[in-house]
Protein backbone atom coordinates (compact mmCIF):
# COMPACT_ATOMS: atom_id res chain seq x y z
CA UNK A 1 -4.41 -12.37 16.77
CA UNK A 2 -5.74 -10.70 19.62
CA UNK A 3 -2.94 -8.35 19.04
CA UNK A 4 -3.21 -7.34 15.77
CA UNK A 5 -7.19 -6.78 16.68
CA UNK A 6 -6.30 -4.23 19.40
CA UNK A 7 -3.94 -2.37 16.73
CA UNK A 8 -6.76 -2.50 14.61
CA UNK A 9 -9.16 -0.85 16.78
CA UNK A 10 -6.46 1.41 17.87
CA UNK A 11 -6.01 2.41 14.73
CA UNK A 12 -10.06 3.07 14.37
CA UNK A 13 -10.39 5.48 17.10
CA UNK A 14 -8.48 8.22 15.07
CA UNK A 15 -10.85 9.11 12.75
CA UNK A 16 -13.08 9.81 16.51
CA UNK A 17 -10.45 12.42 16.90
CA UNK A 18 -9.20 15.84 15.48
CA UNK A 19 -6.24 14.33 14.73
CA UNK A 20 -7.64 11.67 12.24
CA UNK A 21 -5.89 13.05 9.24
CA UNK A 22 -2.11 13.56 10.67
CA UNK A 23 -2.12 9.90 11.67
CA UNK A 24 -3.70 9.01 8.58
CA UNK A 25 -0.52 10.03 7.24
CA UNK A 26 1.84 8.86 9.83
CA UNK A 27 0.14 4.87 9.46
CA UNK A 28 0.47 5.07 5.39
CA UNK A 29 3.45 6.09 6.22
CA UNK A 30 4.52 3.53 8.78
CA UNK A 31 2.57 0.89 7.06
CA UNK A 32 5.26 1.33 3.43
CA UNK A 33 7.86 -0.32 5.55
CA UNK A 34 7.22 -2.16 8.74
CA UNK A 35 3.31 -1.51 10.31
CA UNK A 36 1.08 -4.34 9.79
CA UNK A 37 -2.05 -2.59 9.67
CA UNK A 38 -3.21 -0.90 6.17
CA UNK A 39 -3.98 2.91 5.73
CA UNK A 40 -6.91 2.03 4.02
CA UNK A 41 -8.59 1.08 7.54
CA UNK A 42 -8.24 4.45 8.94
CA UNK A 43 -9.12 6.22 5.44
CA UNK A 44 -12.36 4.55 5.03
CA UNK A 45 -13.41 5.81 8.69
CA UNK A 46 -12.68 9.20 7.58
CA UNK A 47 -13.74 9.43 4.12
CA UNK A 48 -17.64 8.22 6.11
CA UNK A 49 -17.11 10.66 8.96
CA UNK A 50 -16.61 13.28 6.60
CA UNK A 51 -17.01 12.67 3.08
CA UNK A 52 -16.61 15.86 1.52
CA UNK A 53 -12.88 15.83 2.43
CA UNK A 54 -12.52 12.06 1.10
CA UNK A 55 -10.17 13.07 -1.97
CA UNK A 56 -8.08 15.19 0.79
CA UNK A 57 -7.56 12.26 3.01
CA UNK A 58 -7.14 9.92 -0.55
CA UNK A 59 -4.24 12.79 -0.72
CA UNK A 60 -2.51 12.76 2.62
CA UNK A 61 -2.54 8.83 2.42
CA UNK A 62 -1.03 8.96 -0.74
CA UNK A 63 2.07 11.15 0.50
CA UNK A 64 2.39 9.33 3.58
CA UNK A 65 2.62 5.84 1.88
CA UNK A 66 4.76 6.75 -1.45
CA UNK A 67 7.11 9.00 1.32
CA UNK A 68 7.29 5.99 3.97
CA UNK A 69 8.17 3.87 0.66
CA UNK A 70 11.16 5.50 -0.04
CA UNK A 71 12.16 4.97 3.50
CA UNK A 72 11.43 0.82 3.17
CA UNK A 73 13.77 1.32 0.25
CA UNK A 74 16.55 3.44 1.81
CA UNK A 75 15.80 0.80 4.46
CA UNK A 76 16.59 -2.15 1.55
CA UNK A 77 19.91 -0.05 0.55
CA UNK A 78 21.24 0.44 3.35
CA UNK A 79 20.54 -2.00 6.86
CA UNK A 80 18.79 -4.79 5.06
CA UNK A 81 21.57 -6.97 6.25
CA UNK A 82 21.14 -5.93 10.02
CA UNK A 83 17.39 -5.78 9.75
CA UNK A 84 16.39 -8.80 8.46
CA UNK A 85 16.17 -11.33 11.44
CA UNK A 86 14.03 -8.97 13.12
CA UNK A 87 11.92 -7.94 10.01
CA UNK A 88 11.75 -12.06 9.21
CA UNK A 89 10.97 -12.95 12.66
CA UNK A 90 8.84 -9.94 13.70
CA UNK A 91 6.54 -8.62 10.30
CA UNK A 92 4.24 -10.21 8.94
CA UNK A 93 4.64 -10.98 5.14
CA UNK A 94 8.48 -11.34 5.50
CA UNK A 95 9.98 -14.69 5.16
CA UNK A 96 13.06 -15.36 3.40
CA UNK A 97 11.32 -17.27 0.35
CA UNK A 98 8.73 -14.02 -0.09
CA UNK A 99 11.92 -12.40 -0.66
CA UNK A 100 13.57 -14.98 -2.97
CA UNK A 101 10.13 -14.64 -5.41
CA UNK A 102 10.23 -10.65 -4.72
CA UNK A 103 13.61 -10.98 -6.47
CA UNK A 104 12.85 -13.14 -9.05
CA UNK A 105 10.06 -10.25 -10.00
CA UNK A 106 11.87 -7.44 -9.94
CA UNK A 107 14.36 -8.93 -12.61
CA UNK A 108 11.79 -9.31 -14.72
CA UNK A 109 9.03 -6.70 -13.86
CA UNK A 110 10.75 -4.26 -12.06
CA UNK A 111 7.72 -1.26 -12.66
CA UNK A 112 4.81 -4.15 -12.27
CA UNK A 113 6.30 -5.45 -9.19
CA UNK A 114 5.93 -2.08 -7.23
CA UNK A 115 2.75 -1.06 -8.88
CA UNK A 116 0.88 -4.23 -8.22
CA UNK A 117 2.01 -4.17 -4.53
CA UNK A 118 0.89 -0.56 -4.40
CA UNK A 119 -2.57 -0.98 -6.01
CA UNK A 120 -3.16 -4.96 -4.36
CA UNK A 121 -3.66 -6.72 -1.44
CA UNK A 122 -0.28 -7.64 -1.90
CA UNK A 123 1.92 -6.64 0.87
CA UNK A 124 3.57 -3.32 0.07
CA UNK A 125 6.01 -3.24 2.85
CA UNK A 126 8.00 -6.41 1.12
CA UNK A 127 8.34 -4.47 -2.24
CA UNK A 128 9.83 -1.29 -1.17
CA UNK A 129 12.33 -2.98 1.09
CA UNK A 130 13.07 -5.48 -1.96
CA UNK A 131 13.05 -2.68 -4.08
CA UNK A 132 15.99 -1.20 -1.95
CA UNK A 133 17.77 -4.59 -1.36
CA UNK A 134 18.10 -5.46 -5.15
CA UNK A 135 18.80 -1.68 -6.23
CA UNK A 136 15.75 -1.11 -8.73
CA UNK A 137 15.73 2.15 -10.08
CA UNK A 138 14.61 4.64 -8.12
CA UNK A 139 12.56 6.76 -10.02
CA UNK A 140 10.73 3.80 -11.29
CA UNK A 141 10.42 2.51 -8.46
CA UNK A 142 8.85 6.13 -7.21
CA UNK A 143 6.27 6.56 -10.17
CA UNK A 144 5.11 3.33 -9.68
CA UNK A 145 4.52 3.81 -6.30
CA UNK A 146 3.10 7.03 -6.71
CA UNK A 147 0.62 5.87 -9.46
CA UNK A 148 -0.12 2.58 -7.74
CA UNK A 149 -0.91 3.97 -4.32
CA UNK A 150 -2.90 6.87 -5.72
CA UNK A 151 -5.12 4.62 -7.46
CA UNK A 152 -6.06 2.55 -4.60
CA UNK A 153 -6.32 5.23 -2.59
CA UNK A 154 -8.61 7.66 -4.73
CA UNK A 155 -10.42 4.73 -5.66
CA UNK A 156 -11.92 4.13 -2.23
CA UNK A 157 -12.30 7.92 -1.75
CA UNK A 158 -14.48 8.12 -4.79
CA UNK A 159 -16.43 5.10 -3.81
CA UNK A 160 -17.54 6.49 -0.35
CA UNK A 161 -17.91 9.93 -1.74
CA UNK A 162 -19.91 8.81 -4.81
CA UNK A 163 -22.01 6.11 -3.10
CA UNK A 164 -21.98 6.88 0.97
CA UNK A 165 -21.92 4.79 3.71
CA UNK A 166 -23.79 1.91 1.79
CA UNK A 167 -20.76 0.73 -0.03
CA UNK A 168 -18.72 0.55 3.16
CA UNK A 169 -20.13 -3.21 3.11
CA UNK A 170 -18.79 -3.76 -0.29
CA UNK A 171 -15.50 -2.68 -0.39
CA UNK A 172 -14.36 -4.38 2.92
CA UNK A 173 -15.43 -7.61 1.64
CA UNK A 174 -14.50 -7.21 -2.31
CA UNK A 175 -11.93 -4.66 -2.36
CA UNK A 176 -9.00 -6.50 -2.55
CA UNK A 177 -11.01 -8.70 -4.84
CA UNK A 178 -11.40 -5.40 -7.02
CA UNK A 179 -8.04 -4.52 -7.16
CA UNK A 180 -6.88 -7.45 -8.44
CA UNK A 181 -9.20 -7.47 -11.46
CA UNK A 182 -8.15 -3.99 -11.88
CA UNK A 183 -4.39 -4.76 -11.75
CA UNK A 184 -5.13 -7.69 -14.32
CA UNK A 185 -6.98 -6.24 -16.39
CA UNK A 186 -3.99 -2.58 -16.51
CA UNK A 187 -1.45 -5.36 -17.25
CA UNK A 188 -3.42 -6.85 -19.90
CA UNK A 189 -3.87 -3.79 -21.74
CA UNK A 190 -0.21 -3.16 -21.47
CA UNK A 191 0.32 -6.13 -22.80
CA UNK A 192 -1.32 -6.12 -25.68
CA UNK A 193 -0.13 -3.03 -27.07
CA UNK A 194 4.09 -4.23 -26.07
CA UNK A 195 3.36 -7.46 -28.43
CA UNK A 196 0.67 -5.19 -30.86
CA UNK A 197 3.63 -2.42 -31.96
């Protein structure tokens, strides 16, 4: 734990430095196939330090996690069977019956799987290594990340641009909360209007 807390602050102390938005990119990156820390950490730091650039660094997170996605799922094509004792033993959110369920939604939900990993807390290194291992389609399995990651990331942008420093509070503590609704609510909709036509 104290591990991961060190990371963490590492992680913090780029958005101190003029070099906040390359590794802004680099962790979303990173963090699509094996990091265990979230972009989200360093974007909020950023988007407060300098707000007027928060839909530019919403941007650069964006490309750096649907471009690091592609790699967890070249990653899934390709040395998935070489890979995974060290990804089961080593990353968290990898264990061989996460993977058994990941499989059991991509047969049925192949564009919902990747876009609720992209948009929740749920972990979004598992899905685009999944995505890989049991060959979704690939340019579903890009829009989906694209739109899913987007949202999540413009979302937080928007809040710390649109309400400040105040809501920093708020969306560390209910933000995951808040995606989830969101995520509900988007498949609800869609939903309705498969069985209403």
């Amino acid at each position: 734990m104290r591990a991961v807390r060190r990371l963490y602050d590492w992680v913090l102390h780029w958005a101190e430095t003029p070099y906040g938005a390359p590794a802004l990119f680099i962790l979303a990156f990173a963090e699509s196939s094996f990091f265990p820390i979230p972009p989200d950490v360093l974007l909020l730091a950023l988007c407060l330090s300098l707000p007027a650039r928060s839909y530019r660094f919403a941007l650069i997170a964006s490309a750096g996690s649907v471009l690091g996605g592609m790699v967890g799922y070249g990653i899934g094509v390709g040395l998935w069977e070489g890979l995974a004792p060290v990804f089961y033993h080593y990353i968290p959110g990898f264990t061989e019956d996460v993977f058994r369920h990941v499989q059991r939604l991509f047969a049925e939900y192949d564009f919902w799987t990747v876009f609720a990993a992209g948009f929740t807390p749920i972990p979004y290194k598992v899905i685009t290594i999944g995505a890989g291992v049991f060959r979704i389609n690939f340019p579903i399995f890009v829009i989906a990340s694209l739109i899913s990651r987007s949202l999540r990331f413009f979302l937080i942008a928007w809040l710390l641009h649109y309400f400040g420093a105040p809501i920093r509070g708020f969306i560390e503590k209910y933000f995951n909360l808040l995606t989830l609704i969101v995520a509900g609510l988007l498949l609800l909709v869609f939903l309705l209007a498969r069985f209403a036509f």
